[in-house]
N, C-alpha and C. Protein backbone atom coordinates (compact mmCIF):
# COMPACT_ATOMS: atom_id res chain seq x y z
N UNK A 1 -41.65 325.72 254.85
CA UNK A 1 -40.26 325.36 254.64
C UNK A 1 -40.07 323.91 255.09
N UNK A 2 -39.30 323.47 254.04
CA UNK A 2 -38.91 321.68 254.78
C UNK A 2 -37.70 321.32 255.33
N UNK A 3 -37.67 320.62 256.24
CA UNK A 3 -36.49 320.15 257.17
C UNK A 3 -36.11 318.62 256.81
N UNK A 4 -34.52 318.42 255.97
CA UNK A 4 -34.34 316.84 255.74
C UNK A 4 -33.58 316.23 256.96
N UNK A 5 -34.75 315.21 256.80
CA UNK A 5 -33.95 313.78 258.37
C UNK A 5 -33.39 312.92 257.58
N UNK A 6 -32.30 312.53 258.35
CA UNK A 6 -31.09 311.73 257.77
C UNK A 6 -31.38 310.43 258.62
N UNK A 7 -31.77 309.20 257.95
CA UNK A 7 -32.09 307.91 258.54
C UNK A 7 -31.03 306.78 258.28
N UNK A 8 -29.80 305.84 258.84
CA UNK A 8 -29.06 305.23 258.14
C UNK A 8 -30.05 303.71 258.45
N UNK A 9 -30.60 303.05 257.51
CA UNK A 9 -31.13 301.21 257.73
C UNK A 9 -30.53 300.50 256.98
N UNK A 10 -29.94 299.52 257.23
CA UNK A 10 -29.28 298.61 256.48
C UNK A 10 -28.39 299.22 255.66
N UNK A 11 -27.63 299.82 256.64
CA UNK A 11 -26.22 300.50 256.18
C UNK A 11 -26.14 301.13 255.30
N UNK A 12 -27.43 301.95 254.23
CA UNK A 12 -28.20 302.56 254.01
C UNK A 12 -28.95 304.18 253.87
N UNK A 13 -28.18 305.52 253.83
CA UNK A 13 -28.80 306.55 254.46
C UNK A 13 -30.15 306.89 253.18
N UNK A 14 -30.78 307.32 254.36
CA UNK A 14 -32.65 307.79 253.67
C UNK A 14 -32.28 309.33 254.19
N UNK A 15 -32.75 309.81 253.21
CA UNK A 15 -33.47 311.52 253.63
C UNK A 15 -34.91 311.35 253.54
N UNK A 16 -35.40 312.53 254.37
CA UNK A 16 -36.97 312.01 254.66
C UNK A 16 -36.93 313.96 254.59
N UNK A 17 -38.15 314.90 254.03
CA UNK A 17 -38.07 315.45 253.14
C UNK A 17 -39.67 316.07 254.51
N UNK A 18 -39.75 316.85 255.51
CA UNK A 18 -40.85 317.19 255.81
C UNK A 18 -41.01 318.37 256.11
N UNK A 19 -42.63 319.02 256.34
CA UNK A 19 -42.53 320.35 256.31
C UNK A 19 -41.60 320.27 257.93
N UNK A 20 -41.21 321.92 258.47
CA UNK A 20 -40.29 322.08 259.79
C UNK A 20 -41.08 321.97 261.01
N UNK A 21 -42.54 322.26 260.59
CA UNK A 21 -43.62 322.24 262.14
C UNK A 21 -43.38 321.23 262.30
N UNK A 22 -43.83 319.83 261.30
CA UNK A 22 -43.95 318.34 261.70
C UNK A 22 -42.54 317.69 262.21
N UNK A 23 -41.77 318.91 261.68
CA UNK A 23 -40.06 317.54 261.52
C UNK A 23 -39.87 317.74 263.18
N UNK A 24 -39.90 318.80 263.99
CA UNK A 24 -39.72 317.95 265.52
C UNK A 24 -40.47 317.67 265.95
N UNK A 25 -41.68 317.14 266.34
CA UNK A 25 -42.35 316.06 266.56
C UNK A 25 -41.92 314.83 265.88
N UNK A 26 -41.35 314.46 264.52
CA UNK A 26 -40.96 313.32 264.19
C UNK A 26 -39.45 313.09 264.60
N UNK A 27 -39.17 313.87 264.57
CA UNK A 27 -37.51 313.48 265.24
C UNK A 27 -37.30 313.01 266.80
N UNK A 28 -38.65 313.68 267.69
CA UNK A 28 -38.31 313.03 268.65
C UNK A 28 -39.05 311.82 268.89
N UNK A 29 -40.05 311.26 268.17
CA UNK A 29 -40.75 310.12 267.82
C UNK A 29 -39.76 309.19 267.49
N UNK A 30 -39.29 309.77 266.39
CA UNK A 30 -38.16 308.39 265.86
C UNK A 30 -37.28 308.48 266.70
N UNK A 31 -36.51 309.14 267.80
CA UNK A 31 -35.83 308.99 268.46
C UNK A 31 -35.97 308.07 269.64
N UNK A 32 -37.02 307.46 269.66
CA UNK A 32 -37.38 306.36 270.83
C UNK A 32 -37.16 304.84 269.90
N UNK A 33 -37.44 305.04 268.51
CA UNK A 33 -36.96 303.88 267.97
C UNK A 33 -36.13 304.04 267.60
N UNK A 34 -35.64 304.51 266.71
CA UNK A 34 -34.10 304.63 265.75
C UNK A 34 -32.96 305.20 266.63
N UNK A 35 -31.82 305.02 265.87
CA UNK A 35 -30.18 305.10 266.58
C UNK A 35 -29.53 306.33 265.30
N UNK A 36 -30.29 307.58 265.72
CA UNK A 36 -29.57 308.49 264.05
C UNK A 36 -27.86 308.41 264.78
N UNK A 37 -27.45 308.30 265.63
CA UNK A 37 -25.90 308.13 265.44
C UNK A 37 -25.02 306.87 264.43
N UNK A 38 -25.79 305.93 264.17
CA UNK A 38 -25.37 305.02 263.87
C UNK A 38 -26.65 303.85 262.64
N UNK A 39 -26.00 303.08 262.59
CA UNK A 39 -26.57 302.00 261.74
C UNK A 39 -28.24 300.94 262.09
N UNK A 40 -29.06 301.67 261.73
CA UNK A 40 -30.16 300.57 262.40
C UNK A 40 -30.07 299.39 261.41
N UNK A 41 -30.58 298.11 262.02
CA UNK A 41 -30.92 296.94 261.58
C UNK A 41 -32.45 296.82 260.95
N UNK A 42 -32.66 296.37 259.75
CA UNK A 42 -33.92 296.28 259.42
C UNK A 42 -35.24 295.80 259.85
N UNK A 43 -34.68 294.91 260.94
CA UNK A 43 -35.24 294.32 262.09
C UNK A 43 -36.40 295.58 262.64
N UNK A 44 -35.14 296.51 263.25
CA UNK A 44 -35.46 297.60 263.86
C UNK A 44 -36.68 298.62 263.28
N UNK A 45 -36.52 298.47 261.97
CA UNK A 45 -37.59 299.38 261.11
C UNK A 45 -38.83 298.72 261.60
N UNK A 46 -39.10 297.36 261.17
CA UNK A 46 -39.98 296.42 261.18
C UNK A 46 -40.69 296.34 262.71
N UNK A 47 -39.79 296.61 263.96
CA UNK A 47 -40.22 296.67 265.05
C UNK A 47 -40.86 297.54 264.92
N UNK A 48 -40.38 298.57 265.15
CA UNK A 48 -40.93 299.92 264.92
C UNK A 48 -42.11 300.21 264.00
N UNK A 49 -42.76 299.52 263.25
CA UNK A 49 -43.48 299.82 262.30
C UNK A 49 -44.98 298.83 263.24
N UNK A 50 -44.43 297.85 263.23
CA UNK A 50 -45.71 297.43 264.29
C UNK A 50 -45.69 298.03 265.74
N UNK A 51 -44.95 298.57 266.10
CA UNK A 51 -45.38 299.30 267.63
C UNK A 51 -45.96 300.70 267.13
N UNK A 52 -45.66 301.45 266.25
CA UNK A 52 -46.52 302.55 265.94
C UNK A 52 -48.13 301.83 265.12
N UNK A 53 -48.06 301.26 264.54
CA UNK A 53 -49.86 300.52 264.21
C UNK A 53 -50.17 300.01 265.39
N UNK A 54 -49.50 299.56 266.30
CA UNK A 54 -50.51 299.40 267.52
C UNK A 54 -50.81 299.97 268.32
N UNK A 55 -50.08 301.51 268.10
CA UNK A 55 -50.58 302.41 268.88
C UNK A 55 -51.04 303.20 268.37
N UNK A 56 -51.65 303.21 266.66
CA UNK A 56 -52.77 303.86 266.45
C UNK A 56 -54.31 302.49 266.41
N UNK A 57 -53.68 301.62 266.69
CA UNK A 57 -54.94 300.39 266.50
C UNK A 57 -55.26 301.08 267.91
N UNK A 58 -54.75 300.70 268.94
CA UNK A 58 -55.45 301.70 270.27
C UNK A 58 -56.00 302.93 270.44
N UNK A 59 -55.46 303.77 269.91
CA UNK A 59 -56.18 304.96 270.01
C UNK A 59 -57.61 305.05 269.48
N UNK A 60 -57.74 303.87 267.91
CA UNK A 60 -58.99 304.09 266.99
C UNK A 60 -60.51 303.31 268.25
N UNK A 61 -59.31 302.33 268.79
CA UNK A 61 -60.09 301.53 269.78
C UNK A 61 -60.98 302.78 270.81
N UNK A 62 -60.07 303.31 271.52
CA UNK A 62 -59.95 304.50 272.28
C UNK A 62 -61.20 305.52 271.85
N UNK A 63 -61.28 305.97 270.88
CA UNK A 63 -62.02 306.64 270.31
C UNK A 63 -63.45 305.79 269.75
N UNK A 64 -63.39 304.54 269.05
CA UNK A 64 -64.64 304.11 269.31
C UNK A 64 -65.58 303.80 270.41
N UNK A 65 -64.62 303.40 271.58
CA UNK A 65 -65.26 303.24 272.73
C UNK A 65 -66.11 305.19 273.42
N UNK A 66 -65.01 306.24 273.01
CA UNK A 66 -65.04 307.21 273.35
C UNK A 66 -67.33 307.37 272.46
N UNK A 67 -67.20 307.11 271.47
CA UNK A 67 -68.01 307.56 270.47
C UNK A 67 -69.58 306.58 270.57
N UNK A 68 -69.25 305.77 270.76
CA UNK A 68 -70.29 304.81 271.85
C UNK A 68 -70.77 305.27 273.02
N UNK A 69 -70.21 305.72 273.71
CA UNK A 69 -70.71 306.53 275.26
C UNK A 69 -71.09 307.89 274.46
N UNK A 70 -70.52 308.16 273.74
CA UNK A 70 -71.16 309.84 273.66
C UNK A 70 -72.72 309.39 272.87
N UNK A 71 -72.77 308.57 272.20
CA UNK A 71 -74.19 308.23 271.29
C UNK A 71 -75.20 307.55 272.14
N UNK A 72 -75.09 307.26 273.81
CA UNK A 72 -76.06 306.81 274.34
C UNK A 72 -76.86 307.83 274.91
């Protein structure tokens, strides 16, 4: 079953369309960046879009280093 998130950017509303296991884990994810009461700035998307790639650029880091020690 899918659960729709209501996103307003650039004054703007998005529905975002996911199965219900994933949708709270993403709601409280986006809830550290986004403002669902109100109007985000596109700015805000854009922040948000490089602080989540750099925190999977770390993790991949994380895990290569992890995968190196396990192969010695």
């Amino acid at each position: 079953m899918s659960k729709k998130i209501t996103l307003n950017i650039g004054s703007h509303d998005f529905d975002i369309n996911v199965e219900e296991v994933f949708a709270e884990y993403l709601i409280t994810q986006m809830t550290k960046d986004f403002d669902f009461n109100g109007t985000n700035d596109i700015k805000v998307l854009l922040q948000s879009y490089v602080k989540k790639n750099h925190e999977l650029f770390m993790q991949e880091e994380k895990i290569n280093l992890l995968m190196q020690k396990l192969s010695l």
